[in-house]
PDB file of N, CA and C in Angstrom:
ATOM      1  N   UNK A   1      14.027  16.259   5.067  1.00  0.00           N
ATOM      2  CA  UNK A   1      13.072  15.955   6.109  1.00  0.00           C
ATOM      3  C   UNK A   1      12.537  17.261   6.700  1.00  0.00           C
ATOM      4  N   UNK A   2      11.366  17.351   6.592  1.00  0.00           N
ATOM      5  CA  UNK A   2      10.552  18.630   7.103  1.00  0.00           C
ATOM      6  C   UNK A   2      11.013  18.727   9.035  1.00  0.00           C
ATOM      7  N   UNK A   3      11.138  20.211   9.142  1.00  0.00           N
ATOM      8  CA  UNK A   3      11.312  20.141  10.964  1.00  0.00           C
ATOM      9  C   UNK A   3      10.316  20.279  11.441  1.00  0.00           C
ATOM     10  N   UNK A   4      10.353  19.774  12.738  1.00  0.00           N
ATOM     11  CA  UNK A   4       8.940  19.745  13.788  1.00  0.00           C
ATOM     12  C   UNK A   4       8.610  20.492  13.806  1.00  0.00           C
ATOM     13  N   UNK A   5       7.274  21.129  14.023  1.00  0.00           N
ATOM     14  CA  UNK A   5       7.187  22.582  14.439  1.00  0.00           C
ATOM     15  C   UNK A   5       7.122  22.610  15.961  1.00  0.00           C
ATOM     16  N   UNK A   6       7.711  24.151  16.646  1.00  0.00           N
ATOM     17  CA  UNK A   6       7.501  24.336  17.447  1.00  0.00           C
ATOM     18  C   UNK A   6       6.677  24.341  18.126  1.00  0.00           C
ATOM     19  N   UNK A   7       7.358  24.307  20.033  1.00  0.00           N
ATOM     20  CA  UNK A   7       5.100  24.434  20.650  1.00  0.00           C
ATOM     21  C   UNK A   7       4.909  25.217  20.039  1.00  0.00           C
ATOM     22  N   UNK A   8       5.096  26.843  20.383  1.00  0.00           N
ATOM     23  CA  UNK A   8       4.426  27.834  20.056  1.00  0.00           C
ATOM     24  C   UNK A   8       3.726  28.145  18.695  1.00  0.00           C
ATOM     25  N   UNK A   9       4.647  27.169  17.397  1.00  0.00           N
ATOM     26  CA  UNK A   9       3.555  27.502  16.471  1.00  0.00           C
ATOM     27  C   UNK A   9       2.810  26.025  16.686  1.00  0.00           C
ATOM     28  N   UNK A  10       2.894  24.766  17.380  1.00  0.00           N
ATOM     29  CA  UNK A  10       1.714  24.180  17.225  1.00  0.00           C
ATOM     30  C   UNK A  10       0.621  24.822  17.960  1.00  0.00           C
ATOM     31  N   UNK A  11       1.179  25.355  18.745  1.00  0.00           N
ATOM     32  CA  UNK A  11      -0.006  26.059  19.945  1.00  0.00           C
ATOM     33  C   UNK A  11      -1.069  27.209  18.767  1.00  0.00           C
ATOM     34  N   UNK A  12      -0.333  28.152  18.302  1.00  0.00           N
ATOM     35  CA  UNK A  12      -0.584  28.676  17.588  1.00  0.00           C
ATOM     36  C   UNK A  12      -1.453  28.554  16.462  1.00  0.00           C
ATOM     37  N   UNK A  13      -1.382  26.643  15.834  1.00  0.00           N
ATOM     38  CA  UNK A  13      -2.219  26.249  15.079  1.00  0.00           C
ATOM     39  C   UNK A  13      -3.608  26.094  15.005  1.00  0.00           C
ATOM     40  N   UNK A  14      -3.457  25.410  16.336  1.00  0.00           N
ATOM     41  CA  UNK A  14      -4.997  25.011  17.162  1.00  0.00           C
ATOM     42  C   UNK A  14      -5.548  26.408  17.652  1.00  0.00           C
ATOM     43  N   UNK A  15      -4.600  27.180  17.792  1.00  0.00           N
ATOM     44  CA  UNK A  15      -5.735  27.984  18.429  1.00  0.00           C
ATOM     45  C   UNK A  15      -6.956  28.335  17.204  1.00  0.00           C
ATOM     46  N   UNK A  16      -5.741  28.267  16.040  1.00  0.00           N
ATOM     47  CA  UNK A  16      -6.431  29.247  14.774  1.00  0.00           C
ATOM     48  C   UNK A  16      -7.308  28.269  14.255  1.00  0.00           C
ATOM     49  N   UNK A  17      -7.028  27.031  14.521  1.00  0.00           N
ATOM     50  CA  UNK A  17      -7.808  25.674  13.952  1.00  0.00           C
ATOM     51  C   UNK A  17      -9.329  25.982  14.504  1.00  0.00           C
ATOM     52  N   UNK A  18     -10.081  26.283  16.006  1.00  0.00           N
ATOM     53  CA  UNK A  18     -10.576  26.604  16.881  1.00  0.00           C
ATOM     54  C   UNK A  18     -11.647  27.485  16.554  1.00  0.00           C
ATOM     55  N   UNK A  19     -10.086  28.534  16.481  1.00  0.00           N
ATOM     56  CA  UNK A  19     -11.433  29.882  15.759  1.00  0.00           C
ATOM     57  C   UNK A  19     -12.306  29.498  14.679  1.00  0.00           C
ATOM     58  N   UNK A  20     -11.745  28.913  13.487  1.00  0.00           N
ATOM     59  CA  UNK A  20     -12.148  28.728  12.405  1.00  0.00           C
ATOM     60  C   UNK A  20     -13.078  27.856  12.527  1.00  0.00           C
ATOM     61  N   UNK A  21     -13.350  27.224  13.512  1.00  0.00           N
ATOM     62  CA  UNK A  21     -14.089  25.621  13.591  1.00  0.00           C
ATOM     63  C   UNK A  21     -13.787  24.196  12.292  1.00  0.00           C
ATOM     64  N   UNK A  22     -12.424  24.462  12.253  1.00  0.00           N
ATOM     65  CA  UNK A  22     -12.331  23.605  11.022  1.00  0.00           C
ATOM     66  C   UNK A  22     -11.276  22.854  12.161  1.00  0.00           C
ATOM     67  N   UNK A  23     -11.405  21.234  10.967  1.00  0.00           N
ATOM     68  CA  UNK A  23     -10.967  19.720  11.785  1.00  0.00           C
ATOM     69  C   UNK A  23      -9.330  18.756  10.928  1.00  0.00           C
ATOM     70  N   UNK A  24      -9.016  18.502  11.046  1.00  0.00           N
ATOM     71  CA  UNK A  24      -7.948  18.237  10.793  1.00  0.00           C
ATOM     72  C   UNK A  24      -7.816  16.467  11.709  1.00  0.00           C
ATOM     73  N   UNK A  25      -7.822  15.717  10.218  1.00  0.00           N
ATOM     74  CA  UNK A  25      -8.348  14.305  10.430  1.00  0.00           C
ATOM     75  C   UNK A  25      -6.893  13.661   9.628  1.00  0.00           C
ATOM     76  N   UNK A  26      -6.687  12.636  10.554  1.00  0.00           N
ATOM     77  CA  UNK A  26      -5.627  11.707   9.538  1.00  0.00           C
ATOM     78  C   UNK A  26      -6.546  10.258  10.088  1.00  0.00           C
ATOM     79  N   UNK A  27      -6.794   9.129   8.505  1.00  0.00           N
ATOM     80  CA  UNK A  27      -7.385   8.178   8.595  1.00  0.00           C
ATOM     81  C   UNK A  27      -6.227   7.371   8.446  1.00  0.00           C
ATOM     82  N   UNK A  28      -5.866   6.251   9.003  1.00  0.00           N
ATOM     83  CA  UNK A  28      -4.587   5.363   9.089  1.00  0.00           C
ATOM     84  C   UNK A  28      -5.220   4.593   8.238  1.00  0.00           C
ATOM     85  N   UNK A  29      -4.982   3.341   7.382  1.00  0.00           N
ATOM     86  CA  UNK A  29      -5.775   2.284   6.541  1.00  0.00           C
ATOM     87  C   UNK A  29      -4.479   1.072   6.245  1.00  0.00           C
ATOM     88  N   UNK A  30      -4.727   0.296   6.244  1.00  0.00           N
ATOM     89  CA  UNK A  30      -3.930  -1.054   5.829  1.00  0.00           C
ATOM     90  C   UNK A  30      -4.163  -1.290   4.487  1.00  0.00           C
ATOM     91  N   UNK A  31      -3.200  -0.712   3.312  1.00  0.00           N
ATOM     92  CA  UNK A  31      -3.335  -0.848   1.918  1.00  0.00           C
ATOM     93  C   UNK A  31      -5.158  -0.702   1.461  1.00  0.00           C
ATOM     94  N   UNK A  32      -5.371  -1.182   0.348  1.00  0.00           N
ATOM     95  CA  UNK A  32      -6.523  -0.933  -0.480  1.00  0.00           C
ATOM     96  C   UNK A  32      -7.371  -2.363  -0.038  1.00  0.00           C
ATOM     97  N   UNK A  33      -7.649  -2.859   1.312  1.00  0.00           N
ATOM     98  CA  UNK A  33      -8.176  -3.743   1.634  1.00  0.00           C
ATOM     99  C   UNK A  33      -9.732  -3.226   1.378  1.00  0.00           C
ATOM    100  N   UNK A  34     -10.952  -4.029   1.626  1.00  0.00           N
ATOM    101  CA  UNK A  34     -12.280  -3.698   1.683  1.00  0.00           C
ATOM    102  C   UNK A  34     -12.391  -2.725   2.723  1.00  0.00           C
ATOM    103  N   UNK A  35     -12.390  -2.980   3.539  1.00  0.00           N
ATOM    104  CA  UNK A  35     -11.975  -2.357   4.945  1.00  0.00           C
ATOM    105  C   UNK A  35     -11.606  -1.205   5.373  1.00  0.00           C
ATOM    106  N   UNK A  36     -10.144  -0.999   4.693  1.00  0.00           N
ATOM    107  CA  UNK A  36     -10.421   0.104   3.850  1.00  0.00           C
ATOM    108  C   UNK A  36     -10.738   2.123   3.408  1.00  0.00           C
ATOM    109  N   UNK A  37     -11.103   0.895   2.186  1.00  0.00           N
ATOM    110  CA  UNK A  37     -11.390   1.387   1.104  1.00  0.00           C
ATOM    111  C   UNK A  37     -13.072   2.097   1.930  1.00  0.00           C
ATOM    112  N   UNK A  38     -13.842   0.853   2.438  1.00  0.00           N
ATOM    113  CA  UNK A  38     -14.884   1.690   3.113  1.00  0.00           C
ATOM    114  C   UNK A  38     -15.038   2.620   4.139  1.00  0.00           C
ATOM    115  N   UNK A  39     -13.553   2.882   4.478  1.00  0.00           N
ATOM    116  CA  UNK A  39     -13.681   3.927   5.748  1.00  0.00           C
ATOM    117  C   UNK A  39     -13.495   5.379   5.305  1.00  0.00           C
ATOM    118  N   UNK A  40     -12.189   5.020   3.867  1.00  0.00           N
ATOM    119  CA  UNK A  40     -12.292   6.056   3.396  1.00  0.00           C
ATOM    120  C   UNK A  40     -13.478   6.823   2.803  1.00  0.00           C
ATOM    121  N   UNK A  41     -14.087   6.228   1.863  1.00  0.00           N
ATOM    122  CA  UNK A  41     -15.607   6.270   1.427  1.00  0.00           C
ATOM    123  C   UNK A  41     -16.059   6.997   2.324  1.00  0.00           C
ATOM    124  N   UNK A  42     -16.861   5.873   3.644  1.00  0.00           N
ATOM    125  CA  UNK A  42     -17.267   6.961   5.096  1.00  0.00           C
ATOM    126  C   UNK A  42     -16.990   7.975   5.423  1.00  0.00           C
ATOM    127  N   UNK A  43     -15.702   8.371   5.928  1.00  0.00           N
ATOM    128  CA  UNK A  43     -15.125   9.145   6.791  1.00  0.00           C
ATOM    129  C   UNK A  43     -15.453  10.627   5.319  1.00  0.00           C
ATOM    130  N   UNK A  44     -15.249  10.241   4.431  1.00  0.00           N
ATOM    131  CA  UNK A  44     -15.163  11.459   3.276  1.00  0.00           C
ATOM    132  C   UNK A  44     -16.933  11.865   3.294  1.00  0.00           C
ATOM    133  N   UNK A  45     -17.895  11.070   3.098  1.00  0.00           N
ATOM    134  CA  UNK A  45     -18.851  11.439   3.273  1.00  0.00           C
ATOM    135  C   UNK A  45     -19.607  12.002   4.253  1.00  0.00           C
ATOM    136  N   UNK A  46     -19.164  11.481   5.096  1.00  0.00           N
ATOM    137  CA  UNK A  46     -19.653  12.285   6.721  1.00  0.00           C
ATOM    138  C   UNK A  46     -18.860  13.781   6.492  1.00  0.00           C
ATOM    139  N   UNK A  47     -17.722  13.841   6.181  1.00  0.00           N
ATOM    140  CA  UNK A  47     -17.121  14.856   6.425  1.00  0.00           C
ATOM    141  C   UNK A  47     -17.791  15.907   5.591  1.00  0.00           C
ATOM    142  N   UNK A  48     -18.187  15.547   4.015  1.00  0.00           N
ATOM    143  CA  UNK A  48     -18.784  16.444   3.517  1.00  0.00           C
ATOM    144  C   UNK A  48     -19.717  17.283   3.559  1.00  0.00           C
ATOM    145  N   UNK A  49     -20.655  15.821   4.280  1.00  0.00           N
ATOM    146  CA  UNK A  49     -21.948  16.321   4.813  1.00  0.00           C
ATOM    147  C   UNK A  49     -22.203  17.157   6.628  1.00  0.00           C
ATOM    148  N   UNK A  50     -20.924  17.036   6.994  1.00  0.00           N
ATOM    149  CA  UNK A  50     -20.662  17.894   8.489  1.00  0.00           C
ATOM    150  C   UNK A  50     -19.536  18.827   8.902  1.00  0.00           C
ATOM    151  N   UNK A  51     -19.382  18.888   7.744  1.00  0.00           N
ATOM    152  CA  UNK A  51     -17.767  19.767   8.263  1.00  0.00           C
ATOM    153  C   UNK A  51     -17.476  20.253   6.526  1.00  0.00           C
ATOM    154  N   UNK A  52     -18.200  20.657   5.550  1.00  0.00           N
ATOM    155  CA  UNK A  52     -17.837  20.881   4.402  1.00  0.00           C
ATOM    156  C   UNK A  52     -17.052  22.397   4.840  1.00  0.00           C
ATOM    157  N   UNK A  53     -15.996  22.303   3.756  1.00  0.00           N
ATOM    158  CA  UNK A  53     -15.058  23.601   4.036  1.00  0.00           C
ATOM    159  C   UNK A  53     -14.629  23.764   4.876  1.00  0.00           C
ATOM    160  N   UNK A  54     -14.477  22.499   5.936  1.00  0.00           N
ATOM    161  CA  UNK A  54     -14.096  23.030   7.203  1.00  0.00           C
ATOM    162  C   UNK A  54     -13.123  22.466   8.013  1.00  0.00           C
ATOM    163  N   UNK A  55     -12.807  21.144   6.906  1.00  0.00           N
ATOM    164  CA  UNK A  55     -11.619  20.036   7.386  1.00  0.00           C
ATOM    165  C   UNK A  55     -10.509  20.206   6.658  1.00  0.00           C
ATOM    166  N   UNK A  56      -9.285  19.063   6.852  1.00  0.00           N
ATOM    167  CA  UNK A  56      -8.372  18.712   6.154  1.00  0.00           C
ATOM    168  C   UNK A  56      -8.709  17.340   6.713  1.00  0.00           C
ATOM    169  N   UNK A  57      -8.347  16.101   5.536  1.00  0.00           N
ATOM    170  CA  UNK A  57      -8.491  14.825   6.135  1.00  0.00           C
ATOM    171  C   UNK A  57      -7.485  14.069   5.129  1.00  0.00           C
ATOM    172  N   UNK A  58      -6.036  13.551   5.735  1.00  0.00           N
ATOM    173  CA  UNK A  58      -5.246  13.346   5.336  1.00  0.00           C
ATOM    174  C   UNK A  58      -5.546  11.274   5.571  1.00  0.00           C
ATOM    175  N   UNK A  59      -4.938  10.681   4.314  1.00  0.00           N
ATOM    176  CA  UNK A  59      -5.276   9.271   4.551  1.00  0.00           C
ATOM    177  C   UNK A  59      -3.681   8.781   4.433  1.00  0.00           C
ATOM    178  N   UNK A  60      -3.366   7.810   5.353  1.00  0.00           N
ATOM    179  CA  UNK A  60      -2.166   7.483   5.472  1.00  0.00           C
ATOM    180  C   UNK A  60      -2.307   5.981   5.243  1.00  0.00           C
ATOM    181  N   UNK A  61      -1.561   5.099   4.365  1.00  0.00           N
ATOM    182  CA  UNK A  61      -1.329   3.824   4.348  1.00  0.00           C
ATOM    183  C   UNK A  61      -0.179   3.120   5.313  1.00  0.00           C
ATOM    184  N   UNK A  62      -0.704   2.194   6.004  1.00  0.00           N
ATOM    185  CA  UNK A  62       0.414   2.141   6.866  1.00  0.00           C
ATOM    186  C   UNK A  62       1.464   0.801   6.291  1.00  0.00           C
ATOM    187  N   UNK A  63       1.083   0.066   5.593  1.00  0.00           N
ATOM    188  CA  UNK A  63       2.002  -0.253   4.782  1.00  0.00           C
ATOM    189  C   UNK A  63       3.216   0.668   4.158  1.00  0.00           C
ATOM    190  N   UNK A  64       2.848   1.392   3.375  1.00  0.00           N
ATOM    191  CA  UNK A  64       3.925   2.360   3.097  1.00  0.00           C
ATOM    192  C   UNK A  64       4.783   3.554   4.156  1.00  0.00           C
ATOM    193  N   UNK A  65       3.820   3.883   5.162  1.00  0.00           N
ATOM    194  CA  UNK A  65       4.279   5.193   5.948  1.00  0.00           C
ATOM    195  C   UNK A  65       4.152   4.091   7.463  1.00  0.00           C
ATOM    196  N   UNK A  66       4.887   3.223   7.829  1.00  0.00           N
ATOM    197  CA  UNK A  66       4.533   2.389   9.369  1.00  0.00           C
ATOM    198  C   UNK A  66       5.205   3.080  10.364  1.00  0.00           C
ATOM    199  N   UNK A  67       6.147   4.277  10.469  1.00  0.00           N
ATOM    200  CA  UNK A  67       6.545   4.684  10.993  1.00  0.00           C
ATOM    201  C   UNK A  67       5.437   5.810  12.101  1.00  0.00           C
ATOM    202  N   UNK A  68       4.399   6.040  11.027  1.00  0.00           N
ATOM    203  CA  UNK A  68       3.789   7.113  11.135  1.00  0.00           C
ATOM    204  C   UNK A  68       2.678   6.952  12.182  1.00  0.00           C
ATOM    205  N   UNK A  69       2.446   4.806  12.103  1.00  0.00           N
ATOM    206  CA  UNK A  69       1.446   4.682  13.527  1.00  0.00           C
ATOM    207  C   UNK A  69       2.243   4.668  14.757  1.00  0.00           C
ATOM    208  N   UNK A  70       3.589   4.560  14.644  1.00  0.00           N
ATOM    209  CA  UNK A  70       4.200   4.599  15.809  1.00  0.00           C
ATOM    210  C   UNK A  70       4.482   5.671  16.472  1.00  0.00           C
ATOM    211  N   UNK A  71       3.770   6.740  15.619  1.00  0.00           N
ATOM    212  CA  UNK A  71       4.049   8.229  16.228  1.00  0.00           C
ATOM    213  C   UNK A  71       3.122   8.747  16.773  1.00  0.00           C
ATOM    214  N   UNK A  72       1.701   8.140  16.400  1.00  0.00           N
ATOM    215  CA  UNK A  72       0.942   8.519  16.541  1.00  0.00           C
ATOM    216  C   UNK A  72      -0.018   7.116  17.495  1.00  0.00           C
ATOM    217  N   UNK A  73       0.392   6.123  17.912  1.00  0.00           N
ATOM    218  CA  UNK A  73       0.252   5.345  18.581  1.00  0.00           C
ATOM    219  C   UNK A  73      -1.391   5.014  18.502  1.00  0.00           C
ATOM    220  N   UNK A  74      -1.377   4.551  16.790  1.00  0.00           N
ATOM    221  CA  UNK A  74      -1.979   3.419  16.442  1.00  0.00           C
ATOM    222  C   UNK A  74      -2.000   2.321  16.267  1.00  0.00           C
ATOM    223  N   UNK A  75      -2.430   1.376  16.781  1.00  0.00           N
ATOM    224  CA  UNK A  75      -2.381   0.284  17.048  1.00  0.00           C
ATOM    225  C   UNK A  75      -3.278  -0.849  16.133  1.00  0.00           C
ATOM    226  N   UNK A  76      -4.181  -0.118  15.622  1.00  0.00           N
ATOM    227  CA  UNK A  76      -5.510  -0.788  14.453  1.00  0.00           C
ATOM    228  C   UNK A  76      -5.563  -0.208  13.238  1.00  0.00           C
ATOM    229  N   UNK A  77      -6.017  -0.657  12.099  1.00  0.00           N
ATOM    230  CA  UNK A  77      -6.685   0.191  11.087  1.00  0.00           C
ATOM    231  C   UNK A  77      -7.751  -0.822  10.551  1.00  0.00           C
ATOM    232  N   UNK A  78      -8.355   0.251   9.683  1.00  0.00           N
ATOM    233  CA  UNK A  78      -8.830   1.995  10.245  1.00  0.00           C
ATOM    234  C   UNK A  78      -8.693   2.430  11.614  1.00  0.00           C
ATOM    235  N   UNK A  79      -8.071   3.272  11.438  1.00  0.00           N
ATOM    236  CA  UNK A  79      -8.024   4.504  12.920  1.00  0.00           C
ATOM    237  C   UNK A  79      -8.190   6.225  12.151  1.00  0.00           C
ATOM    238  N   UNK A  80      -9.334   6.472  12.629  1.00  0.00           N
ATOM    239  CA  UNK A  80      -9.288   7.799  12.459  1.00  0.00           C
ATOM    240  C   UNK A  80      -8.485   8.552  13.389  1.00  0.00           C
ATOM    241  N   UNK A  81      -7.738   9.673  13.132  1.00  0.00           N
ATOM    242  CA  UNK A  81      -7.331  10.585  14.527  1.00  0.00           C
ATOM    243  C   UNK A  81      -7.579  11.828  14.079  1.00  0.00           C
ATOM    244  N   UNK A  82      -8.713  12.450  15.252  1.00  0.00           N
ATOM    245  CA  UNK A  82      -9.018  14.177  15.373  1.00  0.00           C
ATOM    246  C   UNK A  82      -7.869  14.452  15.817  1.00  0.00           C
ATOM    247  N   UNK A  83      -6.737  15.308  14.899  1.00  0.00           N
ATOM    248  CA  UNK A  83      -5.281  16.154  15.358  1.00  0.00           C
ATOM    249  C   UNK A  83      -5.792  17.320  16.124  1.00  0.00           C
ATOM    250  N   UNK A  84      -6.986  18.083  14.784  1.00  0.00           N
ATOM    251  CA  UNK A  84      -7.435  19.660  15.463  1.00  0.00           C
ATOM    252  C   UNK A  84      -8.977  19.646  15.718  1.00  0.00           C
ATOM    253  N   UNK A  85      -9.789  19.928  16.074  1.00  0.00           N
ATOM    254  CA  UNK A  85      -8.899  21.029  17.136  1.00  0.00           C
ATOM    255  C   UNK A  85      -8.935  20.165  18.400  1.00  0.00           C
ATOM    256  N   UNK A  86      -8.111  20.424  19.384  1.00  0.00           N
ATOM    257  CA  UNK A  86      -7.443  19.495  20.395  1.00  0.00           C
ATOM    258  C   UNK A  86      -8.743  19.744  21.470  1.00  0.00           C
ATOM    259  N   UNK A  87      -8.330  18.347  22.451  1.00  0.00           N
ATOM    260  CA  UNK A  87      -7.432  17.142  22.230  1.00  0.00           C
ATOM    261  C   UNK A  87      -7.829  16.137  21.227  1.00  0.00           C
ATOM    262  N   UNK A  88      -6.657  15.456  20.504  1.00  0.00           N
ATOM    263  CA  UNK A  88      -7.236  14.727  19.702  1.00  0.00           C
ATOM    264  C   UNK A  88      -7.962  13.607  20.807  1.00  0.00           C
ATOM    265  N   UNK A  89      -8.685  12.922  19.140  1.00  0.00           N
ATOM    266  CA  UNK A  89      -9.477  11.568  19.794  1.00  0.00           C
ATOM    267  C   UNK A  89      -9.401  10.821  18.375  1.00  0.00           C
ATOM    268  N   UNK A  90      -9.403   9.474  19.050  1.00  0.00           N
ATOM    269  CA  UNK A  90      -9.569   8.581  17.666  1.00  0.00           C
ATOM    270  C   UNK A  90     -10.980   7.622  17.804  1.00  0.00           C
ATOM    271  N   UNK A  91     -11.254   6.928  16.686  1.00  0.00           N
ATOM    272  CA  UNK A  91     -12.002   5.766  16.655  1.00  0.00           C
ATOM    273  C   UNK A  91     -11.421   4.960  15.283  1.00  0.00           C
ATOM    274  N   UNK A  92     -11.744   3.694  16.189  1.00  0.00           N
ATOM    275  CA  UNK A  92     -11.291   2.413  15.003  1.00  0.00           C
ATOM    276  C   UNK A  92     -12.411   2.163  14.470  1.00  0.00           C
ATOM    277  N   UNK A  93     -12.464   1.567  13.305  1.00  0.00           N
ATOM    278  CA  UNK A  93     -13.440   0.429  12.777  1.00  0.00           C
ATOM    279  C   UNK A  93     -13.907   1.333  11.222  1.00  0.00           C
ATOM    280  N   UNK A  94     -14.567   1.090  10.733  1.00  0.00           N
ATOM    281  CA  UNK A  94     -14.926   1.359   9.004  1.00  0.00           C
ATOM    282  C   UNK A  94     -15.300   2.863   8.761  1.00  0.00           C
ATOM    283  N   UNK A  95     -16.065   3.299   9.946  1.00  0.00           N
ATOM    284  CA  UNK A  95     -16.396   4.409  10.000  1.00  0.00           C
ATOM    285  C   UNK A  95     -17.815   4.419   9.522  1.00  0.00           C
ATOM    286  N   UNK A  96     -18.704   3.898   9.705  1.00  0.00           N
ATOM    287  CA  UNK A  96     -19.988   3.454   8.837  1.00  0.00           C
ATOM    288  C   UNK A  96     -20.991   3.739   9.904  1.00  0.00           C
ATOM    289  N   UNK A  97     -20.921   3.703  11.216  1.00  0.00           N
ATOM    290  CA  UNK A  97     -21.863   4.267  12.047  1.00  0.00           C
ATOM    291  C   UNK A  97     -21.900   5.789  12.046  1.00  0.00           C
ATOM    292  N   UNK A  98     -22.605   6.368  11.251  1.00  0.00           N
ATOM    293  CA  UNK A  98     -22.218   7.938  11.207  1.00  0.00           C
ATOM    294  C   UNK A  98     -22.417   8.767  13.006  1.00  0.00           C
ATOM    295  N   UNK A  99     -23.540   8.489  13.084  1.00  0.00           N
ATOM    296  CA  UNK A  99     -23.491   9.048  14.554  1.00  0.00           C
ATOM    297  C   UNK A  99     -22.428   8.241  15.781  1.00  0.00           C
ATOM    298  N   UNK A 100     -21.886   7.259  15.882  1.00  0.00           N
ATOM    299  CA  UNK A 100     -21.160   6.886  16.604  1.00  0.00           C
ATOM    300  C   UNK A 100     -19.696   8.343  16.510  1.00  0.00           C
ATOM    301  N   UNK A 101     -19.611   8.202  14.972  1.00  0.00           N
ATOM    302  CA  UNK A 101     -18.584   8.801  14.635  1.00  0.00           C
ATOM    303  C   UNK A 101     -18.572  10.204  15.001  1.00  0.00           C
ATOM    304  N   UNK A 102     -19.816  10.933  14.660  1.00  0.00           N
ATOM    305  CA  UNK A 102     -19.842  12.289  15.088  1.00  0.00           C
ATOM    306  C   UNK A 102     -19.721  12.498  16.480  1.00  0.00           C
ATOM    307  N   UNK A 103     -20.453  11.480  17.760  1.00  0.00           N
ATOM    308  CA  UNK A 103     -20.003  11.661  19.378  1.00  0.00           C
ATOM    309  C   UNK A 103     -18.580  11.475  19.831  1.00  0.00           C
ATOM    310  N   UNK A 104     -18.188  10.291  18.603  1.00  0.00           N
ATOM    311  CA  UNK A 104     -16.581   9.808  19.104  1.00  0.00           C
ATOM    312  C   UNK A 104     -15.875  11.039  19.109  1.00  0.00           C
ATOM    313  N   UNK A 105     -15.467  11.711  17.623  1.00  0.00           N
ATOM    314  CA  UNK A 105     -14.898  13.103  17.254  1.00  0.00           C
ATOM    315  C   UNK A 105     -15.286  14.104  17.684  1.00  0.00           C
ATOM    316  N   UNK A 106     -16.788  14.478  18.289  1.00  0.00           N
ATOM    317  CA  UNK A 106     -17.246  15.814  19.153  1.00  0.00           C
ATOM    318  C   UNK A 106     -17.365  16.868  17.687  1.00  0.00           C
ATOM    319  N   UNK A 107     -18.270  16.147  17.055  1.00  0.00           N
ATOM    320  CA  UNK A 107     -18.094  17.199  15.932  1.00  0.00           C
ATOM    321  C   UNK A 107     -19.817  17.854  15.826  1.00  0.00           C
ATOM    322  N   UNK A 108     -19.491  18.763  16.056  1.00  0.00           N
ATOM    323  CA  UNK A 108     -21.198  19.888  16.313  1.00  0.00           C
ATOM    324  C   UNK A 108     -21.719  19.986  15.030  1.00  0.00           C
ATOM    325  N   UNK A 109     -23.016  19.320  14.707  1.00  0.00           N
ATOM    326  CA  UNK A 109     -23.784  19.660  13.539  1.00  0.00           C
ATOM    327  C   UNK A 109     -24.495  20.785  13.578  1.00  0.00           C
ATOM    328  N   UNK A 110     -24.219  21.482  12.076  1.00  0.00           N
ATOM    329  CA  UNK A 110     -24.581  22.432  12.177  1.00  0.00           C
ATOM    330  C   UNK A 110     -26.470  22.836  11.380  1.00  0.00           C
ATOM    331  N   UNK A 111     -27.023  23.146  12.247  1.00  0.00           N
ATOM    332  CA  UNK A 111     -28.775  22.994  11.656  1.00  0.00           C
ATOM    333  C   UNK A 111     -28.680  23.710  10.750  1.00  0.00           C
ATOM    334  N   UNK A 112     -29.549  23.483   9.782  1.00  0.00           N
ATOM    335  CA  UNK A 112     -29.971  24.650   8.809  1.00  0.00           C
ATOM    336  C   UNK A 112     -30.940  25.921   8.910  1.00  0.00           C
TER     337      UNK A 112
END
């Protein structure tokens, strides 16, 4: 079993998470339902198109890992959760409103 990390290196993470402007996403999902399957879809495409090179976006089944909404005190899926850079924030639902999603997460588009 991996150990917690400390504050100081979580502190430490975010700060560096910050500098970098990169995001660090865990999508919760209830097995390979429609539901889903389309958030993942979403959430990967938005991300590409707003945060390329600049995330980690980890997908968790909560069928298999249920421990993991109780840690993180999810209650729905889909649940996205912004870990970095802090504070997190989540949103439920498919992930298919792209701009809902970008105000929910506070994620700054970047112009060309």
């Amino acid at each position: 079993m991996e150990a917690e990390p400390t504050t100081l290196e979580a502190f430490e993470r975010a700060l560096a998470a910050r500098a970098e402007g990169s995001y660090r996403l865990r999508l919760y999902v209830s097995g390979s339902t429609p539901r889903s399957t389309k958030a993942i879809a979403n959430i990967r495409a938005i991300c590409e198109e707003h945060l390329l090179g600049r995330y980690e976006l980890e997908v968790v089944d909560l069928y298999q890992q249920p421990h993991l909404a109780k840690d993180s005190q999810v209650i729905a899926a889909p649940t996205l959760v912004r870990e970095m850079p802090q504070p997190p924030r989540k949103i439920i639902g498919d992930m298919s409103d792209e701009e809902k999603v970008l105000i929910a997460l506070d994620i700054q588009q970047v112009e060309p």
